[in-house]
Protein backbone atom coordinates (compact mmCIF):
# COMPACT_ATOMS: atom_id res chain seq x y z
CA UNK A 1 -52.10 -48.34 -35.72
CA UNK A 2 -48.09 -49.47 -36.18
CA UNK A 3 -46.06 -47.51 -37.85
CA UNK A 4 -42.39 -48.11 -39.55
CA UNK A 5 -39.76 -46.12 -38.38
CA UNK A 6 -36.08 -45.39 -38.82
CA UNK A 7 -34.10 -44.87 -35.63
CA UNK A 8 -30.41 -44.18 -35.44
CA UNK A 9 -28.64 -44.98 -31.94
CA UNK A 10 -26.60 -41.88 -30.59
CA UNK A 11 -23.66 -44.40 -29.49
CA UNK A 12 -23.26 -46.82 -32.15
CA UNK A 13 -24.43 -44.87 -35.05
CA UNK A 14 -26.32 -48.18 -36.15
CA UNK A 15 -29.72 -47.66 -38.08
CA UNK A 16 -32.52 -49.97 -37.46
CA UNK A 17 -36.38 -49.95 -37.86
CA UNK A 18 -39.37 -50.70 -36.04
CA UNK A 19 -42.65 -51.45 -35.86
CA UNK A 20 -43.98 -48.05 -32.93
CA UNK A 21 -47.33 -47.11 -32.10
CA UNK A 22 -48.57 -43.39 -32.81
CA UNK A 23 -47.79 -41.35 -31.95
CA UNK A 24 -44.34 -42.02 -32.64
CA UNK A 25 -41.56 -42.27 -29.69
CA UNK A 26 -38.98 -39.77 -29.95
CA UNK A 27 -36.33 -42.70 -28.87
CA UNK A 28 -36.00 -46.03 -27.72
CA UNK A 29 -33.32 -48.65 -26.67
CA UNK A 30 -31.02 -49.35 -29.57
CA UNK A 31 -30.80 -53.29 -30.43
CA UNK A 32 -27.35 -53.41 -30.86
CA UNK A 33 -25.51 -51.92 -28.29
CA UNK A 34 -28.36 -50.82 -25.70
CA UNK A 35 -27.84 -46.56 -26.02
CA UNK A 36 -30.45 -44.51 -27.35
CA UNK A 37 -31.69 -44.80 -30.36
CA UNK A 38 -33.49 -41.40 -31.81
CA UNK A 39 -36.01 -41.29 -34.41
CA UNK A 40 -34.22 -40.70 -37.77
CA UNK A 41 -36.42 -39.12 -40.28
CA UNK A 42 -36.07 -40.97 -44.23
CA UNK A 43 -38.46 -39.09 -46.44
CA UNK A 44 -36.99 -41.77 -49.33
CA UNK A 45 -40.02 -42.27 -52.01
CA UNK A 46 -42.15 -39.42 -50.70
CA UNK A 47 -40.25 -36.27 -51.50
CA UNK A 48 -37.91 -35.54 -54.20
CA UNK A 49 -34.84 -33.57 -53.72
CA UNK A 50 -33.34 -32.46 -50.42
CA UNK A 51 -34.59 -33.99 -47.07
CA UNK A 52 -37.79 -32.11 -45.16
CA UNK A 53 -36.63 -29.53 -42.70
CA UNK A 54 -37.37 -31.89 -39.79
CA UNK A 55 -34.66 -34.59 -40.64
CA UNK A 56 -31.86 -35.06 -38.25
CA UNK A 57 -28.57 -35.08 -40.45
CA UNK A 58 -26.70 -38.43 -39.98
CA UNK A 59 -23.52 -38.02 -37.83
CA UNK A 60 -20.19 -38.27 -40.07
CA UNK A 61 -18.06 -41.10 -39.11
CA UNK A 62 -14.32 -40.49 -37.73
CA UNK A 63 -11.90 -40.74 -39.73
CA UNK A 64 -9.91 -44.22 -39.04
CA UNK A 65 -10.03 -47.86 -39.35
CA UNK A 66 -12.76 -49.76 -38.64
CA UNK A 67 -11.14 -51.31 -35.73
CA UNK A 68 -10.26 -48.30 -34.00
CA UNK A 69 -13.69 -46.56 -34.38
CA UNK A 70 -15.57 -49.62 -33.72
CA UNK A 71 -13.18 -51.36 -30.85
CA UNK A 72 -16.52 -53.06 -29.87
CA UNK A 73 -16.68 -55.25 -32.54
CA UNK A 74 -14.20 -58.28 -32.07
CA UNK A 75 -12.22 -59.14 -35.09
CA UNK A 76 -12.09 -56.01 -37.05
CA UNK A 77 -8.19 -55.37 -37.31
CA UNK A 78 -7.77 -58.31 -39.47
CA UNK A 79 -10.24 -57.29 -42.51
CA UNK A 80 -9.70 -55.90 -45.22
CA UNK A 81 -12.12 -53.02 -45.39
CA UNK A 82 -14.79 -54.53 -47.37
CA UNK A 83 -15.21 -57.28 -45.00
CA UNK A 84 -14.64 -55.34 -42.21
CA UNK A 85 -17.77 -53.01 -43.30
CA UNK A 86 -19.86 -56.46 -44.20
CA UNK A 87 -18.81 -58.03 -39.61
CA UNK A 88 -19.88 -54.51 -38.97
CA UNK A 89 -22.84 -54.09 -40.32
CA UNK A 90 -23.77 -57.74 -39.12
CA UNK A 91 -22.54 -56.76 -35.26
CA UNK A 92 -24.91 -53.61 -35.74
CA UNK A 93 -27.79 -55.56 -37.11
CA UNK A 94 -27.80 -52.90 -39.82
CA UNK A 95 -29.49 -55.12 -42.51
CA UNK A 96 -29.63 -52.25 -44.75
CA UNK A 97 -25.80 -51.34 -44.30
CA UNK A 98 -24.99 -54.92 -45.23
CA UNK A 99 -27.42 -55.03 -48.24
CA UNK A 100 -25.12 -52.23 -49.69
CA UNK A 101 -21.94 -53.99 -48.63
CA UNK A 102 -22.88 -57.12 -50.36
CA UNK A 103 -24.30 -55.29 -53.52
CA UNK A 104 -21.14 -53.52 -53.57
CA UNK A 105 -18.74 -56.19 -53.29
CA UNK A 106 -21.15 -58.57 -55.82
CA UNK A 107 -20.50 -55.58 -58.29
CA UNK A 108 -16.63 -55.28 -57.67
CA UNK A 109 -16.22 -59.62 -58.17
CA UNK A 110 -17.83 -59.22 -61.33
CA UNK A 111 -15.24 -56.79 -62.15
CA UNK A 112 -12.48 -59.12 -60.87
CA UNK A 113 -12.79 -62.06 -58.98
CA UNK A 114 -11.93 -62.16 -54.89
CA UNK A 115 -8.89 -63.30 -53.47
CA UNK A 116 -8.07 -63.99 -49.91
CA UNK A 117 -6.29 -60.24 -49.52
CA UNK A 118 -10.12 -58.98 -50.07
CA UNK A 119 -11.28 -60.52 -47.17
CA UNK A 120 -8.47 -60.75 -44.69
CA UNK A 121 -5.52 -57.20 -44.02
CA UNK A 122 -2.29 -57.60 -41.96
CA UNK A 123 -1.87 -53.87 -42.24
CA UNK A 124 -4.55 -51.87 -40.67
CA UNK A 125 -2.79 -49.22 -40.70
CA UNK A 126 -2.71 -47.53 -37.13
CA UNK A 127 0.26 -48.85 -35.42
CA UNK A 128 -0.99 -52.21 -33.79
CA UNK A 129 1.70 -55.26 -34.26
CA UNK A 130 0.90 -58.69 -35.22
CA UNK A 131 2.71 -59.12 -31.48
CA UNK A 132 5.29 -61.12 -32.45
C-alpha cells in the first residue's frame, strides 16, 4: 500500500510529496536540489487546532532577499518580490508554494491591475550594482 507524504529537504527548504511505501521512509533525495529531504508531518483536515506532538516545525527563512538566500536560483535579483517568490517556487518544484503565489497575486490584480514594476525590481536592496 502507497502512501502520500510531505517531505521538506534540509538544504533547500522546498516541500514536495510523494507517493512511499509503508512503512514510511524517514527521508529521501529531495527533487530539487538533490539534499535530504525529511518526512514533514501535515496533520491538515485530520486534527483541529495545533499540530500533533510528532510534527517537525518548519525552519524560518533568513531574513533577506530572495536572491541572496536563494543564490541558486538564476535570475532572482531582478524581481520584484512577488515574482521572485512565483521563479522560486517553480525552481523548487513547490507546486503548492506557487498555488499560493498565484492566488495571492490573482487577489492583489483584482485590487489594482499589474504593471511592469510588479514583475521586474532594479533595487534589491543588498548592495549589488546594475555593473555599469
Amino acid at each position: 500500500m502507497s502512501l502520500l507524504v510531505d517531505y521538506q529537504c534540509d538544504q533547500c527548504l522546498g516541500r514536495t510529496e510523494a507517493w512511499v511505501p509503508s512503512p514510511v521512509p524517514e527521508a529521501r533525495p529531495c527533487p530539487a536540489c538533490g539534499g535530504t529531504a525529511r518526512r514533514a508531518w501535515s496533520p491538515v483536515g485530520l486534527l483541529r487546532g495545533p499540530a500533533a506532538p510528532s510534527a517537525r516545525p518548519v525552519a524560518p527563512q533568513p531574513a533577506g532577499p530572495l536572491c541572496v538566500r536563494n543564490p541558486d536560483v538564476p535570475g532572482l535579483c531582478h524581481m520584484s518580490p512577488s515574482a521572485g517568490r512565483a521563479w522560486l517556487a517553480r525552481a523548487r518544484k513547490d507546486n503548492r508554494a506557487l498555488d499560493r503565489e498565484l492566488e495571492r497575486q490573482e487577489r492583489a490584480a483584482a485590487v489594482r491591475p499589474p504593471t511592469l514594476a510588479d514583475a521586474v525590481a532594479h533595487d534589491h536592496g543588498h548592495g549589488h550594482t546594475d555593473g555599469g
